[in-house]
Each structure stands twice: as C-alpha cells, then as structure tokens.
Protein backbone atom coordinates (compact mmCIF):
# COMPACT_ATOMS: atom_id res chain seq x y z
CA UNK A 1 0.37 -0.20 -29.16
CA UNK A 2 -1.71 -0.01 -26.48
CA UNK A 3 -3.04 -1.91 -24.01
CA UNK A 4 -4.33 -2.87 -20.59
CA UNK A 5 -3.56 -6.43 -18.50
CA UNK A 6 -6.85 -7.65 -17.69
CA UNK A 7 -8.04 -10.70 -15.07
CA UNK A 8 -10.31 -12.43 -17.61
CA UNK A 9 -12.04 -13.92 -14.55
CA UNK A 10 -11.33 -14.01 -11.23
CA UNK A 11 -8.47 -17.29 -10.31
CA UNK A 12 -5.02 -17.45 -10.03
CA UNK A 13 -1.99 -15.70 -11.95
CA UNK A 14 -2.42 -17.38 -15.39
CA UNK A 15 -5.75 -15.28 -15.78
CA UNK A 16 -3.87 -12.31 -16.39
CA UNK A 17 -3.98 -11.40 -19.89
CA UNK A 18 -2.71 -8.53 -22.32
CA UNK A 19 -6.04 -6.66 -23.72
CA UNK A 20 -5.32 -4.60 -26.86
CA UNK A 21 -6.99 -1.10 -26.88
CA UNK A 22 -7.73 2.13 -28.76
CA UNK A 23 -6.24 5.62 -26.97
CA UNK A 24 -8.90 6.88 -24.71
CA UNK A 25 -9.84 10.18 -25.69
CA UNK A 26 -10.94 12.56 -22.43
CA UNK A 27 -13.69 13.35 -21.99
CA UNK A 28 -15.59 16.27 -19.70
CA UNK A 29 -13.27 16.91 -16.48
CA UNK A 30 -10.62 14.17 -17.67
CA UNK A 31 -6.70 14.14 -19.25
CA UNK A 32 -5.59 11.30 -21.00
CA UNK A 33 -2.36 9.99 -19.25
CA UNK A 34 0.69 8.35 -20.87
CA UNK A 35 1.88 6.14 -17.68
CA UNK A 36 5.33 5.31 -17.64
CA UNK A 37 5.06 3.59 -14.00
CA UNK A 38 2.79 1.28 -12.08
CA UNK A 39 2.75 -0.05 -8.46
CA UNK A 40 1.69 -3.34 -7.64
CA UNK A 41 0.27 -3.97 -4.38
CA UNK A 42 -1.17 -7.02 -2.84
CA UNK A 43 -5.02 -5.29 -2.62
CA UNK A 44 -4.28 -6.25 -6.84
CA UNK A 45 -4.07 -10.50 -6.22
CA UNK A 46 -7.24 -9.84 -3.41
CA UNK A 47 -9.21 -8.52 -6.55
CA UNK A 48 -8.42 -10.82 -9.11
CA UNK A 49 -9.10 -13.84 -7.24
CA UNK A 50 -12.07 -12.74 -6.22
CA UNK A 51 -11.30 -12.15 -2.42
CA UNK A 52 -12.48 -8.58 -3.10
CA UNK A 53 -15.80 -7.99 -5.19
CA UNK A 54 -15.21 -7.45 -9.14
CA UNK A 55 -18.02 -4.50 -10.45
CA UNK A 56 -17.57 -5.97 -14.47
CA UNK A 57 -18.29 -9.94 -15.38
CA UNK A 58 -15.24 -10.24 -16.87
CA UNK A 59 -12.07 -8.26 -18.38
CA UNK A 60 -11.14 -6.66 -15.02
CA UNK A 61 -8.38 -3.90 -15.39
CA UNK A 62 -6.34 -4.78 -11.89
CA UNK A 63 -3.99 -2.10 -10.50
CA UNK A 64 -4.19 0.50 -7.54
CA UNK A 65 -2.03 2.82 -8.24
CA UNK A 66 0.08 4.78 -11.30
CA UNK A 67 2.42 7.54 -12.34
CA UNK A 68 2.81 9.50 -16.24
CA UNK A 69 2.36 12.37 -17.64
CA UNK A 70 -0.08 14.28 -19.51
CA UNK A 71 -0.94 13.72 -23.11
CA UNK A 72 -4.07 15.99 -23.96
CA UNK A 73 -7.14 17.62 -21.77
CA UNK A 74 -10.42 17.18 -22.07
CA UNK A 75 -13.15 19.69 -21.78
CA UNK A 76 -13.29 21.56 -17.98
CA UNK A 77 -10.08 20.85 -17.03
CA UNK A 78 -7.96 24.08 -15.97
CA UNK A 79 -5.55 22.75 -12.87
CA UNK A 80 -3.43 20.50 -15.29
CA UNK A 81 -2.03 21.16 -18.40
CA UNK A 82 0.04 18.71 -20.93
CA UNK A 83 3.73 17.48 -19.86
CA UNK A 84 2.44 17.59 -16.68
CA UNK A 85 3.72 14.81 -14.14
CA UNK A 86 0.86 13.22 -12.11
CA UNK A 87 0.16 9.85 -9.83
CA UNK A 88 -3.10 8.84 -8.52
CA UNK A 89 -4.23 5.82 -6.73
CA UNK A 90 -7.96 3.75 -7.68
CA UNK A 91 -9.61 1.14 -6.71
CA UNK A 92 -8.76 -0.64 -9.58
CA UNK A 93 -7.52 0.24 -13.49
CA UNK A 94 -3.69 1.27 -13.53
CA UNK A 95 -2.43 -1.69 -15.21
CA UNK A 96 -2.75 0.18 -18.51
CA UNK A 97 -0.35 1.86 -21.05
CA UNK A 98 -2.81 4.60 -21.05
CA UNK A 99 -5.52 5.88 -19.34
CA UNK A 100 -8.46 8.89 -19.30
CA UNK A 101 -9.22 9.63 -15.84
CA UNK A 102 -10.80 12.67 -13.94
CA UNK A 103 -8.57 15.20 -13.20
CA UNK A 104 -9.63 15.16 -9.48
CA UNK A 105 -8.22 12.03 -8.69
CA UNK A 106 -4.60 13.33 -10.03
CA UNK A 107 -1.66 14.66 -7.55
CA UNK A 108 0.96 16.98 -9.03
CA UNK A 109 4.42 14.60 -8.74
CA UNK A 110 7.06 17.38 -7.47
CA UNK A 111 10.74 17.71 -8.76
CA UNK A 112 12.75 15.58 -6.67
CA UNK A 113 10.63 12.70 -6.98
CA UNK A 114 11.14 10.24 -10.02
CA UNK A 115 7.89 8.72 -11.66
CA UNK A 116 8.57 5.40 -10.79
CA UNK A 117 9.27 6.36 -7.23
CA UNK A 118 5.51 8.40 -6.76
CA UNK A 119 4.10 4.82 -8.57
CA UNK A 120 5.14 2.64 -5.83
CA UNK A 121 4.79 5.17 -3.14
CA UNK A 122 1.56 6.62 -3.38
CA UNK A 123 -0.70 3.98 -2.40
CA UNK A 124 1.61 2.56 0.03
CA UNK A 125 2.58 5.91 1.35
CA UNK A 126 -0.60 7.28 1.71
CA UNK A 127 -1.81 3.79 3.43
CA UNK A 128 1.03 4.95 5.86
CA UNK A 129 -0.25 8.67 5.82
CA UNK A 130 -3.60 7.60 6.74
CA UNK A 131 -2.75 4.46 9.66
CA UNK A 132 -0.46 6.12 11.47
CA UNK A 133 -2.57 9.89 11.36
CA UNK A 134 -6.22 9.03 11.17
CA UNK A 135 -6.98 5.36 12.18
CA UNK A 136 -4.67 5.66 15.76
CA UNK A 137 -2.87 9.05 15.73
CA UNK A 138 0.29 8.42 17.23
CA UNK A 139 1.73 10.33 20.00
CA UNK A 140 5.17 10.46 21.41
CA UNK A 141 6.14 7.98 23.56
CA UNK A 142 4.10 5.38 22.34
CA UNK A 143 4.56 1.98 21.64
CA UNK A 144 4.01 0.40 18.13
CA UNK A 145 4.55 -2.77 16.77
CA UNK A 146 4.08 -3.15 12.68
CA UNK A 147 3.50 -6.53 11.13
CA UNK A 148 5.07 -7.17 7.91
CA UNK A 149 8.03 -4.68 8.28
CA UNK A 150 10.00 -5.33 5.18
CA UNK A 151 6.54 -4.88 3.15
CA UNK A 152 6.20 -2.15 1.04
CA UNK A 153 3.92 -0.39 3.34
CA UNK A 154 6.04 -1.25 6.72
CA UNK A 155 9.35 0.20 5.01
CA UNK A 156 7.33 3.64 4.82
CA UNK A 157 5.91 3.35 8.13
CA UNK A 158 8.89 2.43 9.47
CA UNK A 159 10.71 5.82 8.32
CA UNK A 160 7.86 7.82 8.93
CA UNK A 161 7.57 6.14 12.57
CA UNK A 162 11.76 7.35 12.97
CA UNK A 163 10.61 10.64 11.48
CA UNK A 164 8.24 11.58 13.94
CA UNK A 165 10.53 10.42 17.02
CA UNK A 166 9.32 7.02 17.57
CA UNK A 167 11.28 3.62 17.95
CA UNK A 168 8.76 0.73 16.37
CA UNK A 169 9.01 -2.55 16.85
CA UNK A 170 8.99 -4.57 13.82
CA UNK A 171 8.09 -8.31 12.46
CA UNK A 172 9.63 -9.73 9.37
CA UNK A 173 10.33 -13.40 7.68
CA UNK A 174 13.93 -14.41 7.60
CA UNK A 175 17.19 -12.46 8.27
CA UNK A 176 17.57 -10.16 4.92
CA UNK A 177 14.02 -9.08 5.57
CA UNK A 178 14.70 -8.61 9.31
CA UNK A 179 17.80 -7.16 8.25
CA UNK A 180 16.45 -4.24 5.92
CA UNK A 181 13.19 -3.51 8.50
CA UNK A 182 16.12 -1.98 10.55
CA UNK A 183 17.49 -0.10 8.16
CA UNK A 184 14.39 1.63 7.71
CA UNK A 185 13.18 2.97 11.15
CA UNK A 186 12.78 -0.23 13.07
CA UNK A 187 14.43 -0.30 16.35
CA UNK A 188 13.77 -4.12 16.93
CA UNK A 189 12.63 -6.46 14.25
CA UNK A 190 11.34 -10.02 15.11
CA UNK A 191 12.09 -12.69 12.77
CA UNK A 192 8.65 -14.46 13.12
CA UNK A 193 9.99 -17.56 11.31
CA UNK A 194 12.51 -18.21 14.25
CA UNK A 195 10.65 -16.66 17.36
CA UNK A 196 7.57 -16.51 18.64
CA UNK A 197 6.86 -13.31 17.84
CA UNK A 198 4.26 -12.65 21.08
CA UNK A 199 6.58 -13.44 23.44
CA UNK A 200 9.15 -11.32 22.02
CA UNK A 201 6.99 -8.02 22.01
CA UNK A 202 6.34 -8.97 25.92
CA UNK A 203 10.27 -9.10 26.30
CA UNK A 204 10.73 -6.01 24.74
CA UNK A 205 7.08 -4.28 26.32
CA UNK A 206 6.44 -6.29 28.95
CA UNK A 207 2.78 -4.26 29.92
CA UNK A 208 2.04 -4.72 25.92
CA UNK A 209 2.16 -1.91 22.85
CA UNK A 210 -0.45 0.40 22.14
CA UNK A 211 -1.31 -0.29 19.01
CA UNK A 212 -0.51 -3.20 16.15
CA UNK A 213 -0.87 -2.55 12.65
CA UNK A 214 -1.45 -5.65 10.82
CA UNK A 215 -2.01 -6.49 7.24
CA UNK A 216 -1.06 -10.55 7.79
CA UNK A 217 -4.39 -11.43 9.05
CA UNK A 218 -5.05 -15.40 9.24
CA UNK A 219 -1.28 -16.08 10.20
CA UNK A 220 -0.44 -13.00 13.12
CA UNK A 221 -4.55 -13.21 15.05
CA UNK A 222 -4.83 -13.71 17.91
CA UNK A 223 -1.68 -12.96 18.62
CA UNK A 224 -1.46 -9.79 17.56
CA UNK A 225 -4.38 -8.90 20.08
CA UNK A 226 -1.83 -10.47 22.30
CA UNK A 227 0.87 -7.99 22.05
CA UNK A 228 -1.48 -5.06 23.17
CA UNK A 229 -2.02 -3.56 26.25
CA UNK A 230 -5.06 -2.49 28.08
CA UNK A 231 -6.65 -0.81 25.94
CA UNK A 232 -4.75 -1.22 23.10
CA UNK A 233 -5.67 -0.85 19.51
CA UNK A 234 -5.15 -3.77 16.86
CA UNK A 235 -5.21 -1.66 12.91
CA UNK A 236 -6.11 -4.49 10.66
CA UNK A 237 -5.62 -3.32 6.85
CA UNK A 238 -5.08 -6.21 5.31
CA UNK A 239 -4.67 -10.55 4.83
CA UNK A 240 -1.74 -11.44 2.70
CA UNK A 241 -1.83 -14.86 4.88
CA UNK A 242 -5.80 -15.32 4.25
CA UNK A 243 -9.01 -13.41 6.28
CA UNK A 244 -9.12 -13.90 10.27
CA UNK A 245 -11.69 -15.81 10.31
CA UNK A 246 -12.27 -16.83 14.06
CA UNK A 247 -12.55 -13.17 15.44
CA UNK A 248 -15.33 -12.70 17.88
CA UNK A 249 -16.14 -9.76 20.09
CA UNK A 250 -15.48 -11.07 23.32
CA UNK A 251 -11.66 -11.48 22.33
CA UNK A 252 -11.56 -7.43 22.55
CA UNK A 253 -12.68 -7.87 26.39
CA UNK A 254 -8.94 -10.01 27.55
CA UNK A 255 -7.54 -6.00 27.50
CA UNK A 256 -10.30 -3.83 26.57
CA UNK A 257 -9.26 -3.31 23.02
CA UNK A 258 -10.27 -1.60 19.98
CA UNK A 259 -10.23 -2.80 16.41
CA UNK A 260 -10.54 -0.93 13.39
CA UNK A 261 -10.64 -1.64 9.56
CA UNK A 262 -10.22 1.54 7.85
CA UNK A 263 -10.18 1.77 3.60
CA UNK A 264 -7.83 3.94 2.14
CA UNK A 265 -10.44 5.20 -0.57
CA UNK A 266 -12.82 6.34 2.25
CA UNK A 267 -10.14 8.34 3.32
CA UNK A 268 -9.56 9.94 -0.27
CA UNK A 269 -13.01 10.70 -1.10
CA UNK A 270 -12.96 13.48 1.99
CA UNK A 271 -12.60 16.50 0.85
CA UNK A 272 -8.96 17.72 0.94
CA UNK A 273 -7.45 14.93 2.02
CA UNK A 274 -5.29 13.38 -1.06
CA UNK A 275 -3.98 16.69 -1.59
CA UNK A 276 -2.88 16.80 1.95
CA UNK A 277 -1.84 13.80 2.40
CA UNK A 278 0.43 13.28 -0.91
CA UNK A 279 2.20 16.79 -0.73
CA UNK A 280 2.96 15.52 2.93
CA UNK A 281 3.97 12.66 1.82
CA UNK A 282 5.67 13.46 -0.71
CA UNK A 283 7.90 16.46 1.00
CA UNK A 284 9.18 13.65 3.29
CA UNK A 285 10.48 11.95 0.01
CA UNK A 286 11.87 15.03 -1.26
CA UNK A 287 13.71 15.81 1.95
CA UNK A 288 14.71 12.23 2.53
CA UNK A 289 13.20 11.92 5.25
CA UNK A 290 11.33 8.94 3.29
CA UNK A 291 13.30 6.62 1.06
CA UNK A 292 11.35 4.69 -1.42
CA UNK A 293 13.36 1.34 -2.46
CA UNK A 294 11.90 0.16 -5.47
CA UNK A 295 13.42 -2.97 -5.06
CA UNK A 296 11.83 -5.18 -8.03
CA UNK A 297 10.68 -4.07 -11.80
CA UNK A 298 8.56 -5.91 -14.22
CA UNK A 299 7.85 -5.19 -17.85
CA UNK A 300 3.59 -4.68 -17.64
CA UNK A 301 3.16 -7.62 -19.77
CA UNK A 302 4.90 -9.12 -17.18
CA UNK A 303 1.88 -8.55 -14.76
CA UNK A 304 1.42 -13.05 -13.74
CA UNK A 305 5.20 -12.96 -12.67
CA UNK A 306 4.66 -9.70 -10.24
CA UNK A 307 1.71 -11.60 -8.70
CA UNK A 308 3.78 -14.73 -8.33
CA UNK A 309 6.80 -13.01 -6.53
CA UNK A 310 4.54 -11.39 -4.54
CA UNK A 311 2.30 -13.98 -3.19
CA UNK A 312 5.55 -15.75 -2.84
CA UNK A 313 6.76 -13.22 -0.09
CA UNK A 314 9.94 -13.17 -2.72
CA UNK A 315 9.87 -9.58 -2.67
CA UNK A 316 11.17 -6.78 -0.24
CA UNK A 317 10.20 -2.91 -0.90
CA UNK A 318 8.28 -2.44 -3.56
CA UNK A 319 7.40 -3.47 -6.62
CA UNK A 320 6.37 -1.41 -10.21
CA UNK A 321 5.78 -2.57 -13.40
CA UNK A 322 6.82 -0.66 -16.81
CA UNK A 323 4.93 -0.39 -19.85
C-alpha cells in the first residue's frame, strides 16, 4: 500500500494522519522513487503547526528530506536510470512511501554510504555544508561556539569543525548530551542546564568568539550576541525554543555585530551547488571523516511519536523514519 503522512491542518502532533494513495507515475523530467528512508528534522513540527507558511489548505505532506531508489523514469530523464540510489532534500513532501519528483533535485548516494544514513544526513549535513562555508566561512584559528551541539545538525558541525582543524566550543542540555557533543568534535561543551552558558564562553574566550551558530532562538538571545566579539557574527538558522522576538537593531551596536538568516533552499536553487555540496559532504562520510549516528528509528506511520520525542529534546543524533 501506499501512502503519505499528512498534517490535516496545521496544530499539534495528533494532526498527523496516514493518507492512502495511488503510485505516482513520472511525468516529463521526473523518476518515481521507492523511499526506504526519511529524516525528520525540526523545520517538519515549524510547518505543521503553522510557524512556517503551508502553500495547500489542508492535507500537507511534511518532511524535508529522503533517501530510495529508483522505480521507473519518466520522459527526459537521461542522468538516472532504475536501481539507482538517490536522496534529495524539499521544502516539504518526503513523508511518503513513494514519490515522483524531478530528477534535478536528486543526488547520486555513493557506495559506502547506507540509505538511511544519506536520509538523515543530507539536510542536516548540507545545513552544515552551507553555515560553516557560505553564511561565515571559517578560517583557521577562529573561534566558534555552536548552540545545540548534540542536535543533529551540531553533531555534523562538530566533526566537520575537527575536520577542518578547529576546536568549537559547544552547548548542550544535560550530561549524556554534553557527553556525546565531545565525542563528536567539541573541545568544550557547556551544559546550559547547569551553567550559565555566557559566562562560560567568556571563561573559555575571554575577548568573545567570532561567530555563534544558533538554531535555539527564544531561549539562547541575547546571550548569544553576548558571547561574540567585536565584530562578531551571530548565524541564526533556527527556534526549536520559540522565535526571538525582542531583537532590535541597536543590540548589533554593544560589539559591532552582524546577523544573518540564511535558508538552506536558497542555497540549493544556485546553480551547482547541491551537487557540490553533497559529493563533499558525502566523501567526508565515506572517509569517516563524518560519522552519522542515527540514533532513533520510527516506523512512518509512526510520524506523531517522532514529533513528540523531538519537541521533547528526548532525542540525540538523528532521527529517520521507515516506511
């Protein structure tokens, strides 16, 4: 059978719902795609409660990102053939048995990398890819401190922070989480739930980092602009604890900051840039260089308890559902 998990409207969990369906058949420029993986990310609980704007009335397919393989081609397509392993990362639509989607928006998944493992790395990954290269290139020698360090996101950050020669401070909530931050690039962790975690970073840095990434929000601002130094950058990509909703532009003049919100999708819609970012990403998961702990599973129809755990901050790593 198949079928998609849909948010009927937007509220909490107990919206989700299975949605019965026909196969898709491609169409021009499209494969149908047999998904045997699918990551779940917390963009998925801003869109069905209706932090983030739905574009139908009602039946919205959630889901950001997906791995399977190829069941038939449609019309125009010449770069992919059937059997062939593929991810690709949307705004929204993955949390589907199957799915007919343009070719274009597919990545090859090399050998060495398991389906499940490019499903919950691929959004994440490339969120990494594109903070730590495009919105604040980091250099050597710089300091970085990464909110949410046991997060699916901050595990791959961390690792690709080591990779690259860097030591990165880290903040986490409660000693396992603390514990496995370290384990995966972080020279320091704070355990916000114990410290303050501003006057730690000053410990540590005493003249301030040069750039936060944060994807709290509500819980880590100001303090997060508090951790920089002149001229700092704060790299806001997200609000698991709720928007920042008191931000004001003369907060950026205390150190002469910068802020930036960058999108992952405006990143993929330049040209070349999922294909260079995912086989770079990718090769570091091949070479180990990147480990990908998938550290929670969830049948699809199991879609409401994913949400749950992960609004719960229950989970560590990341998280994939299978059909």
């Amino acid at each position: 059978m198949a079928y998609s998990i849909v948010a009927e409207r937007p509220g909490g969990s107990d919206v989700l719902k299975v949605l019965e369906m026909d196969v898709p058949v491609p169409g021009e420029g499209e494969v149908l795609l047999r998904q045997t993986a699918i990551g779940v990310n917390f963009i998925d609980t801003y869109f069905r409660t209706g932090l983030y704007p739905w574009a139908v009335d009602e039946n919205l397919v959630l889901g950001s990102e997906a791995a399977g393989v190829v069941e038939a081609v449609g019309p125009g397509v010449d770069t992919l053939r059937i059997g062939d392993r593929v991810a690709y990362t949307t705004a929204n639509g993955s949390y589907t048995t199957h799915r007919a989607i343009s070719a274009g928006q597919l990545v090859k998944i090399p050998d060495g990398v398991s389906d499940e493992t490019a499903a919950a790395a691929l959004l994440k990954g490339l969120t990494a890819r594109y903070l730590l290269h495009d919105s604040f290139k980091v250099q050597e020698g710089q300091k970085v401190l990464f909110h949410a360090a046991a997060g699916g996101v901050g595990l791959i950050a961390g690792q690709w922070l080591a990779a690259m020669g860097l030591t990165p401070i880290g903040t986490a909530g409660g000693a396992e989480k603390c514990a496995l931050a370290s384990q995966n690039g972080y020279a320091d962790v704070i355990d916000y739930r114990s410290a303050d975690f501003v006057q730690a970073v000053r410990e540590l840095v005493p003249e301030g980092v040069d750039v936060v990434y944060d994807s709290v929000g509500k819980d880590t601002y100001p303090g997060t602009l508090q951790c920089l130094k002149n001229h700092g950058t704060m790299v806001s990509f997200g609000q698991s604890s709720g928007p920042v909703a008191e931000f004001k532009l003369p907060d950026l003049a205390a150190g002469s900051f910068h802020v930036t919100r960058p999108v992952l999708f405006h990143f993929t819609a330049l040209p070349g840039w999922l294909d260079t970012a995912a086989q770079q990403l990718f090769g570091l998961i091949a070479d180990g260089s990147i480990k990908i702990n998938v550290n929670q599973r969830f049948a699809l129809k199991d879609a409401a308890a994913a949400h749950d755990a992960l609004e719960g901050r229950t989970t560590t790593g990341c998280t994939v559902l299978v059909p």
